[in-house]
PDB file of N, CA and C in Angstrom:
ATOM      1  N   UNK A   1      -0.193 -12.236  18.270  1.00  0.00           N
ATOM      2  CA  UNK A   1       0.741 -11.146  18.340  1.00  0.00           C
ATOM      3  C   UNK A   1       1.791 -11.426  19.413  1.00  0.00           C
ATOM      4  N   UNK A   2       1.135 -12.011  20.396  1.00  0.00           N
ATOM      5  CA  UNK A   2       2.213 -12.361  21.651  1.00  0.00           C
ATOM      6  C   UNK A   2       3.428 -13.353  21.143  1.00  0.00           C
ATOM      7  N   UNK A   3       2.754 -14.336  20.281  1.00  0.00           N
ATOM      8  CA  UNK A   3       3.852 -15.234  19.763  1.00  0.00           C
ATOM      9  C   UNK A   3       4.813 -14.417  18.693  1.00  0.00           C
ATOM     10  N   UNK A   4       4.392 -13.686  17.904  1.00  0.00           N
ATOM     11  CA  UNK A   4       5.336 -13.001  17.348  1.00  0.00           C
ATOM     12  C   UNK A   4       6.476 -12.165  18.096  1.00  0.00           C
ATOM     13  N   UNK A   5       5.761 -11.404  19.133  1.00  0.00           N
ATOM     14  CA  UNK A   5       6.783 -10.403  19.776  1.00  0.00           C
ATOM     15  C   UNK A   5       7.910 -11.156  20.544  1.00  0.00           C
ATOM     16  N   UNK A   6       7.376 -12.791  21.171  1.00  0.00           N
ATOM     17  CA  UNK A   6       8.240 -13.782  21.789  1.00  0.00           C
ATOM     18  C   UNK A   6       9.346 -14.190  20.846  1.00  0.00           C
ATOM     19  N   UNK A   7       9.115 -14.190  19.990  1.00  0.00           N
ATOM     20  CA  UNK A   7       9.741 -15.013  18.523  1.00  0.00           C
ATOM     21  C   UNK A   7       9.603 -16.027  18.226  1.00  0.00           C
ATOM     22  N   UNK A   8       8.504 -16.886  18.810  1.00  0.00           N
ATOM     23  CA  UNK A   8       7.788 -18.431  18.818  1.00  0.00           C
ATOM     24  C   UNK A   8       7.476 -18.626  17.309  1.00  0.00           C
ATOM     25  N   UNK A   9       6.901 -17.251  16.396  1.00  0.00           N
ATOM     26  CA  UNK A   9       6.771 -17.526  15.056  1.00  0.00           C
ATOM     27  C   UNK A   9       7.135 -16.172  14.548  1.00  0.00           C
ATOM     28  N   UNK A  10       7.493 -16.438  13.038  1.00  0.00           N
ATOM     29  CA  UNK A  10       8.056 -15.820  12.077  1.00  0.00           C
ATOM     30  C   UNK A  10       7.050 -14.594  12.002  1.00  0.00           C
ATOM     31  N   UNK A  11       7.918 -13.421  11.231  1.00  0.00           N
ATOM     32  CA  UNK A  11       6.922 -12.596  10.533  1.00  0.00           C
ATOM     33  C   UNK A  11       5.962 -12.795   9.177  1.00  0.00           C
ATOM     34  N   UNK A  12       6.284 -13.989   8.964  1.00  0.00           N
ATOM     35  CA  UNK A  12       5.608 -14.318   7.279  1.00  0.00           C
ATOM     36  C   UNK A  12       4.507 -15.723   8.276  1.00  0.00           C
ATOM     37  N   UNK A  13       5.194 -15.947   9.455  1.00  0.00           N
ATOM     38  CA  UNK A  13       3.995 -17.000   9.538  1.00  0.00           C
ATOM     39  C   UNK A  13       2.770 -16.259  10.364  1.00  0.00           C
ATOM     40  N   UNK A  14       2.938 -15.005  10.936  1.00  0.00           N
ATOM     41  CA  UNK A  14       1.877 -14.002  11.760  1.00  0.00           C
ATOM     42  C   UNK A  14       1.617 -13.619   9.940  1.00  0.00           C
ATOM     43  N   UNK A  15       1.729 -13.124   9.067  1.00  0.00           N
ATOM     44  CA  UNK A  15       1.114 -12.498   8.271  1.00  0.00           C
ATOM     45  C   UNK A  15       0.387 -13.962   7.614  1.00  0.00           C
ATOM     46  N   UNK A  16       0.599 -14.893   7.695  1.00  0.00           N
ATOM     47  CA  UNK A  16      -0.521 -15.813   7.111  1.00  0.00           C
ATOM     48  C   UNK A  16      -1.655 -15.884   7.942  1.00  0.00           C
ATOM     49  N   UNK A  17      -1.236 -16.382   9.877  1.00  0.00           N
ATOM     50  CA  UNK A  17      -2.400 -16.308  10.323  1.00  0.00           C
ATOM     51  C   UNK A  17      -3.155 -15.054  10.592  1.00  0.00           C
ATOM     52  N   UNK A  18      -2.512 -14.596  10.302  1.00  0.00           N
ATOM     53  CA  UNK A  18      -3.225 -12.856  10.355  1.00  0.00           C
ATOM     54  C   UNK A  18      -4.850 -12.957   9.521  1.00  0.00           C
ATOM     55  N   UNK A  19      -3.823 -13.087   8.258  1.00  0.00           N
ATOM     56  CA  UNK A  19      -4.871 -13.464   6.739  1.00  0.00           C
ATOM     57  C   UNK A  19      -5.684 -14.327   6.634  1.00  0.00           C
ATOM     58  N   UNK A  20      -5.795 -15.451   7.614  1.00  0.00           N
ATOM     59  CA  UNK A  20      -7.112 -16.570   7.650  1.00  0.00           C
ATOM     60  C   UNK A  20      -7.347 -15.942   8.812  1.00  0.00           C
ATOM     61  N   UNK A  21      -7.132 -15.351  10.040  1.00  0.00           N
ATOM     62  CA  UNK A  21      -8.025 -14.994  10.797  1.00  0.00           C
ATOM     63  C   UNK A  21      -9.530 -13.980  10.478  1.00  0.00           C
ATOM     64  N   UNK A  22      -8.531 -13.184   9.542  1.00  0.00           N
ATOM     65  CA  UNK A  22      -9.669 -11.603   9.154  1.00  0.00           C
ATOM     66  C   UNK A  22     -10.286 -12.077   7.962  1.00  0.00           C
ATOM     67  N   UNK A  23      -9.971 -13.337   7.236  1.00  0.00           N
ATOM     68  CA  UNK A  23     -10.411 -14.001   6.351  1.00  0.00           C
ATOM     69  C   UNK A  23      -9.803 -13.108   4.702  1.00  0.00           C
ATOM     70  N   UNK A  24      -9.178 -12.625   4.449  1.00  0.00           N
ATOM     71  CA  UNK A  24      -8.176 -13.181   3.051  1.00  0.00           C
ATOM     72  C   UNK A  24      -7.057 -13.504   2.940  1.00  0.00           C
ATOM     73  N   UNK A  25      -7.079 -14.796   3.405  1.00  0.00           N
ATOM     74  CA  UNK A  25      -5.860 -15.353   2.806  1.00  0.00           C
ATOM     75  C   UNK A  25      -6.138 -16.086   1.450  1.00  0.00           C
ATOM     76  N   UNK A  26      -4.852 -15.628   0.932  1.00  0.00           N
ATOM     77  CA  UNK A  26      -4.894 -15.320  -1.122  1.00  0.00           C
ATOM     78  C   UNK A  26      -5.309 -14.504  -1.384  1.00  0.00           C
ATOM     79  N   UNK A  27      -5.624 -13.430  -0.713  1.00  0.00           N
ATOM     80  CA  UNK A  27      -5.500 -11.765  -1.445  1.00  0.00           C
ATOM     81  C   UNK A  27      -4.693 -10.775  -1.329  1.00  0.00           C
ATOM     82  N   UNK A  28      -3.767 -11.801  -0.874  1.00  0.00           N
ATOM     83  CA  UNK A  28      -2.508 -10.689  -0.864  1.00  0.00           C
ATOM     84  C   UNK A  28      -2.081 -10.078  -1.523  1.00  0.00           C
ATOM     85  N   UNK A  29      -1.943 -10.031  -3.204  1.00  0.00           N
ATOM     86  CA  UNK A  29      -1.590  -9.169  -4.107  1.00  0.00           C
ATOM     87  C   UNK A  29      -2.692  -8.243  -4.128  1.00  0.00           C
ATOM     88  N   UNK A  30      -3.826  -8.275  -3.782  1.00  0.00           N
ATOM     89  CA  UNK A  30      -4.859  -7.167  -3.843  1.00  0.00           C
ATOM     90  C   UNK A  30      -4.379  -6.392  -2.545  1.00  0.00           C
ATOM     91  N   UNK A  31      -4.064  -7.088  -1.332  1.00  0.00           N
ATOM     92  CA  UNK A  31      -4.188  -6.486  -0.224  1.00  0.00           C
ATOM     93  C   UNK A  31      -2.711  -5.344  -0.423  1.00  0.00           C
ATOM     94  N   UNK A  32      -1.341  -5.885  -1.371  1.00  0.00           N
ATOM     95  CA  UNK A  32      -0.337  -5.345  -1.111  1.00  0.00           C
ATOM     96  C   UNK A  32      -0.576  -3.912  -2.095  1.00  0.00           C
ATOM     97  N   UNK A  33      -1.792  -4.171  -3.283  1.00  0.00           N
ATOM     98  CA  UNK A  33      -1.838  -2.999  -3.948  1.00  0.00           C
ATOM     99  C   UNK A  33      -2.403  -2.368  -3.271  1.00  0.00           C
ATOM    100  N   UNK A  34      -3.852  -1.970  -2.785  1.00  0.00           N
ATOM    101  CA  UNK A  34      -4.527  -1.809  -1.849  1.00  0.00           C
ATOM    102  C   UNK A  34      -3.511  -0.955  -0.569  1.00  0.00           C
ATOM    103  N   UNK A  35      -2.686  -1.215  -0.330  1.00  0.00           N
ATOM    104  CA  UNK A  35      -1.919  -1.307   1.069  1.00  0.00           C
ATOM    105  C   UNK A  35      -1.345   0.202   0.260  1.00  0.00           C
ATOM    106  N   UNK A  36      -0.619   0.474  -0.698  1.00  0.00           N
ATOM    107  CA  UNK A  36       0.243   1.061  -1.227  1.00  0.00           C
ATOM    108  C   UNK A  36      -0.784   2.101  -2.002  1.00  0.00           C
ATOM    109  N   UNK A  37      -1.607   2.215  -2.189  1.00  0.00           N
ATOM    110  CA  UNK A  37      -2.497   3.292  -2.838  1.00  0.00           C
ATOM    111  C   UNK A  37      -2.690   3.847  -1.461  1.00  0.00           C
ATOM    112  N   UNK A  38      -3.266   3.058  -0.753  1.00  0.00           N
ATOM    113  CA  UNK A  38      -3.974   3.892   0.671  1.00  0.00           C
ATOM    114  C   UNK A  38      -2.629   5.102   0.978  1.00  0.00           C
ATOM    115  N   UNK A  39      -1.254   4.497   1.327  1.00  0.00           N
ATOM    116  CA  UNK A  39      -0.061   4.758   1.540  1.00  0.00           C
ATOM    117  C   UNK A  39       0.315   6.224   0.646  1.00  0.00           C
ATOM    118  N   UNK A  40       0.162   6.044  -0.684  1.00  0.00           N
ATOM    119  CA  UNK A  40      -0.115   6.854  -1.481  1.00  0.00           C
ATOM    120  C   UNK A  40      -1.311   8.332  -0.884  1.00  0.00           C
ATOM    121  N   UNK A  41      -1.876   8.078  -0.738  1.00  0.00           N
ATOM    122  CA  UNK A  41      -3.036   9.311  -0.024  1.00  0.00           C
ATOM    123  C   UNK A  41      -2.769   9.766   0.466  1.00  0.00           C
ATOM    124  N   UNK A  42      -1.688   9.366   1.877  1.00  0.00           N
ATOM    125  CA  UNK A  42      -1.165  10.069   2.523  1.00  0.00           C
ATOM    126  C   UNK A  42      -0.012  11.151   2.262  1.00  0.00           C
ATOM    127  N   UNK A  43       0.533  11.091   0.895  1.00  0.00           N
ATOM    128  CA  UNK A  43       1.526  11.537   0.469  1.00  0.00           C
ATOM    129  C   UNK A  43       0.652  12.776  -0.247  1.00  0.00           C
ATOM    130  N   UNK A  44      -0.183  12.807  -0.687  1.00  0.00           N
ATOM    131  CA  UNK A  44      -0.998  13.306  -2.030  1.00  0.00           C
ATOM    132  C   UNK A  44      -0.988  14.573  -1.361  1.00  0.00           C
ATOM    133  N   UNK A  45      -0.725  16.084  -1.939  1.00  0.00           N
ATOM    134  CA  UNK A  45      -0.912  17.154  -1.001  1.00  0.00           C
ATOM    135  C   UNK A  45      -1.196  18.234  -2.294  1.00  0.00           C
ATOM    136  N   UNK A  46      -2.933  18.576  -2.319  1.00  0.00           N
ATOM    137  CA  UNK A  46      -3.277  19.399  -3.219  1.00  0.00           C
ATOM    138  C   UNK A  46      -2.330  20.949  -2.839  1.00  0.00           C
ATOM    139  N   UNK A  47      -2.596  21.406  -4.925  1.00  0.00           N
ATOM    140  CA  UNK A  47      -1.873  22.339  -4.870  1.00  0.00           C
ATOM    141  C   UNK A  47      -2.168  23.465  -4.224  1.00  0.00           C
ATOM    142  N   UNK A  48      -1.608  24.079  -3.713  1.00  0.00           N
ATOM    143  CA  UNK A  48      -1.808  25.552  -1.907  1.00  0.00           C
ATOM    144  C   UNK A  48      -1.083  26.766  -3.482  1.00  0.00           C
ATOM    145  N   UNK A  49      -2.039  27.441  -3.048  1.00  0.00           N
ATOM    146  CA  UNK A  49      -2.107  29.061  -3.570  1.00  0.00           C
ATOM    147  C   UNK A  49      -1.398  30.049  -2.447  1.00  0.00           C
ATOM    148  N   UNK A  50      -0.658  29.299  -1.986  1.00  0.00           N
ATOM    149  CA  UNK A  50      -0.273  29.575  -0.677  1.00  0.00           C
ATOM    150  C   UNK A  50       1.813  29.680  -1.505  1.00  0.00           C
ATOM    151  N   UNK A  51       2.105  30.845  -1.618  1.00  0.00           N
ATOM    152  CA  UNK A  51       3.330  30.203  -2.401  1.00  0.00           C
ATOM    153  C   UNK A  51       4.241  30.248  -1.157  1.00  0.00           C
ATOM    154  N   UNK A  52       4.329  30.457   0.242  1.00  0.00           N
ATOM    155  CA  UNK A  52       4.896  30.069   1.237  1.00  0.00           C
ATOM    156  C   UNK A  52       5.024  28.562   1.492  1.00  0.00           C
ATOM    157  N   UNK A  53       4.350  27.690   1.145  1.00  0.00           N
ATOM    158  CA  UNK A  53       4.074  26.471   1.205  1.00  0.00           C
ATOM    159  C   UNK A  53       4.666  25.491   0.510  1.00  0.00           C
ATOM    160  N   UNK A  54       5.855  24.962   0.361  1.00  0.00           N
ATOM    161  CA  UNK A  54       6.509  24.318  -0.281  1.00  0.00           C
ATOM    162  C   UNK A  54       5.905  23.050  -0.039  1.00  0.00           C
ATOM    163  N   UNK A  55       6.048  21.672  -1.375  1.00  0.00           N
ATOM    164  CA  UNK A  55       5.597  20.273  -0.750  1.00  0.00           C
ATOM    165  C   UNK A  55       7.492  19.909  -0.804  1.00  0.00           C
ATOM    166  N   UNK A  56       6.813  18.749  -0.028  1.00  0.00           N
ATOM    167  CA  UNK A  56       8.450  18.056   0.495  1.00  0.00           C
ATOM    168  C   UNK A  56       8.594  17.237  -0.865  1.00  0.00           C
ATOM    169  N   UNK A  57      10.101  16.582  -0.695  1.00  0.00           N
ATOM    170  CA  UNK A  57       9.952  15.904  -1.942  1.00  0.00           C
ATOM    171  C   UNK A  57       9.644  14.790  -1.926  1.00  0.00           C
ATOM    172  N   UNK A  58       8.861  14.133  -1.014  1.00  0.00           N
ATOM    173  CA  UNK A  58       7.789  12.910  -1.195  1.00  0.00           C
ATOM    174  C   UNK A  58       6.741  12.684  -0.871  1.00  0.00           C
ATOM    175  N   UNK A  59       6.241  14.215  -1.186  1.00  0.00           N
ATOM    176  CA  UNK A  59       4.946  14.568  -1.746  1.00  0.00           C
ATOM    177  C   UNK A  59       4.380  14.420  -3.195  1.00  0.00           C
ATOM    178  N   UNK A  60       3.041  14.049  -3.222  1.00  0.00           N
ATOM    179  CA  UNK A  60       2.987  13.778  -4.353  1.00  0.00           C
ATOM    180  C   UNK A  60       1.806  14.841  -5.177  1.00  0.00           C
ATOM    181  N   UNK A  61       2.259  15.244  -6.211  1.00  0.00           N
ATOM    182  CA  UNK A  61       0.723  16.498  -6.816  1.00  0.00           C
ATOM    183  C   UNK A  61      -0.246  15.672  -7.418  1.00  0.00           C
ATOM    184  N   UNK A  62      -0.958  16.154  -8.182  1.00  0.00           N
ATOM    185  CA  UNK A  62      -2.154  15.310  -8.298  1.00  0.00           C
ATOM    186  C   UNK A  62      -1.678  14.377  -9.512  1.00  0.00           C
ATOM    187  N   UNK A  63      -1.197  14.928 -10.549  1.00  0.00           N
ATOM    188  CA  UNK A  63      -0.473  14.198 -11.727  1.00  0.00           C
ATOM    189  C   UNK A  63       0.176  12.922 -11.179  1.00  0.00           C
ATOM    190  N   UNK A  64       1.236  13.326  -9.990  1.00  0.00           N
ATOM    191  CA  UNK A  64       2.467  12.496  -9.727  1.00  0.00           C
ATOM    192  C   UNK A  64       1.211  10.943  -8.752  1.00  0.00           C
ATOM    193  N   UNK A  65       0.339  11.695  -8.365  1.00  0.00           N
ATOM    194  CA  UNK A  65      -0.854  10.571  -7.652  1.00  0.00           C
ATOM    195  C   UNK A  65      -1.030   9.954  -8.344  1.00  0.00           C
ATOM    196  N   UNK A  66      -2.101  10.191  -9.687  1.00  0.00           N
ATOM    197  CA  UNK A  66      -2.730   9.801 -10.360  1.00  0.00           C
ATOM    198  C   UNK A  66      -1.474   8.791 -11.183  1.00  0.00           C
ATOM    199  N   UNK A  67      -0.718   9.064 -11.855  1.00  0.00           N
ATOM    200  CA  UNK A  67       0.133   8.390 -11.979  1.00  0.00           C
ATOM    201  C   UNK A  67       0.533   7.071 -11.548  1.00  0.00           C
ATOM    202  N   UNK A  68       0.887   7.125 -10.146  1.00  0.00           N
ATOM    203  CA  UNK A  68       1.111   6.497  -9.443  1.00  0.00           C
ATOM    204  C   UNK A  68       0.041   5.296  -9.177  1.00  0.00           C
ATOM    205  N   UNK A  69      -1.263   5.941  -8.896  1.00  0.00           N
ATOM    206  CA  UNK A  69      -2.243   4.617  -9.058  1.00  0.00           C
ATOM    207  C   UNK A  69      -2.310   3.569  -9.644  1.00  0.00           C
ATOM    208  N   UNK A  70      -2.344   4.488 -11.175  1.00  0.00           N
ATOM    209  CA  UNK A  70      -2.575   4.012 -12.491  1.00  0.00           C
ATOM    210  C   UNK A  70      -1.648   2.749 -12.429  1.00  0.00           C
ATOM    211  N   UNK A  71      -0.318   3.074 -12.184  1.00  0.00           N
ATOM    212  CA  UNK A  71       0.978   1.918 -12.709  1.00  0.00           C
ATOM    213  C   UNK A  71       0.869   1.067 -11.184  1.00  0.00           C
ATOM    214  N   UNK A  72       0.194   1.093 -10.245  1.00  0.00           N
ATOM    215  CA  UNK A  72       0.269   0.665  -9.125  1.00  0.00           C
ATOM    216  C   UNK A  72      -0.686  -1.209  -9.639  1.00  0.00           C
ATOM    217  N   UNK A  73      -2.058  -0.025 -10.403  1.00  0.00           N
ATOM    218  CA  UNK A  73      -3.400  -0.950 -10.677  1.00  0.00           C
ATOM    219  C   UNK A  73      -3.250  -1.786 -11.801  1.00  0.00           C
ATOM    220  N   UNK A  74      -2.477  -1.172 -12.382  1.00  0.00           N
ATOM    221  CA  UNK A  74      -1.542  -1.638 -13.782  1.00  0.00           C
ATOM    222  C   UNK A  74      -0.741  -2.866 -13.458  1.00  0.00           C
ATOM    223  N   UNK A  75       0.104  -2.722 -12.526  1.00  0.00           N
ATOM    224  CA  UNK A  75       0.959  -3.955 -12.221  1.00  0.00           C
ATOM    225  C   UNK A  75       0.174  -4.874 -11.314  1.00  0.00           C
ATOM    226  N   UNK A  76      -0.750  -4.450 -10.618  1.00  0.00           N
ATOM    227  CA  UNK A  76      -1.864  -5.496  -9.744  1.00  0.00           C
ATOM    228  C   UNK A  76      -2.365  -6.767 -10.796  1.00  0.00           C
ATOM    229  N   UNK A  77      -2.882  -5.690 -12.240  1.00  0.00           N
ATOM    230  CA  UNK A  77      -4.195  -6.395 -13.097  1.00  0.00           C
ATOM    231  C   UNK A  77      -2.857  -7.217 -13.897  1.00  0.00           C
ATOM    232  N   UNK A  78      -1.489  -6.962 -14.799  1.00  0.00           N
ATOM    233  CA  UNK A  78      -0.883  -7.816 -14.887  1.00  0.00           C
ATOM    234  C   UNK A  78      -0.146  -8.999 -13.540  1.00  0.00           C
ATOM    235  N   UNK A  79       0.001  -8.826 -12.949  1.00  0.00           N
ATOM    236  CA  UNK A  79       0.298 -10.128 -12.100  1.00  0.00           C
ATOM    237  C   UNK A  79      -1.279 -11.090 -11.693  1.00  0.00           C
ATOM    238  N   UNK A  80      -2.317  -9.982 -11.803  1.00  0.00           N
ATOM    239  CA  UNK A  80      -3.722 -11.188 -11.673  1.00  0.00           C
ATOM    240  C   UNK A  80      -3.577 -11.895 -12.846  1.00  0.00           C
ATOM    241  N   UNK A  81      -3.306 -11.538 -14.306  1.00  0.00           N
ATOM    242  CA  UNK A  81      -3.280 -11.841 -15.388  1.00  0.00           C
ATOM    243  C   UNK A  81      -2.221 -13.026 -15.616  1.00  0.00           C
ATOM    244  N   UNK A  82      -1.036 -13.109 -14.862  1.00  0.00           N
ATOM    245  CA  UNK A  82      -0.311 -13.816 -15.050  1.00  0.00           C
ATOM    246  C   UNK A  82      -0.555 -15.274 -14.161  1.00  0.00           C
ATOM    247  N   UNK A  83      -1.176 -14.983 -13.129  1.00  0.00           N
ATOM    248  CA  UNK A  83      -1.523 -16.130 -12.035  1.00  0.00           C
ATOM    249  C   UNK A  83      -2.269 -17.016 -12.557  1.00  0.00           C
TER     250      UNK A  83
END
């Protein structure tokens, strides 16, 4: 991390040794879907019976979640498919 913040190495060369340190390197397309669902959760905001309660607009309802997974896991399993 120190060499990164120095600028001794790149941001793509800390994200490789990153990935053989914690041990997956070559799972990065799992790790970037993975990365973006989690990301997703945080957005997810069940519906409030509460009609004071507006969601923002990048909030997501359960449809707009579920959705979202789906084409997330969707484009994961075609690019495994294509490799």
């Amino acid at each position: 991390m120190t060499a990164l913040e120095q600028g001794k190495i790149s941001s793509e060369e800390f994200g490789v040794k990153w990935a053989e340190l914690w041990g997956y390197a070559g799972d990065e397309p799992f790790a970037e879907m993975r990365d973006k669902v989690f990301t997703a959760c945080d957005f997810f905001i069940e519906d409030s019976e509460d009609p004071t309660i507006k969601a923002q607009p990048y909030e997501l309802d359960e449809k707009q979640f579920l959705t979202y997974v789906k084409d997330t896991l969707a484009a994961y399993e075609m690019q495994m498919s294509s490799d």
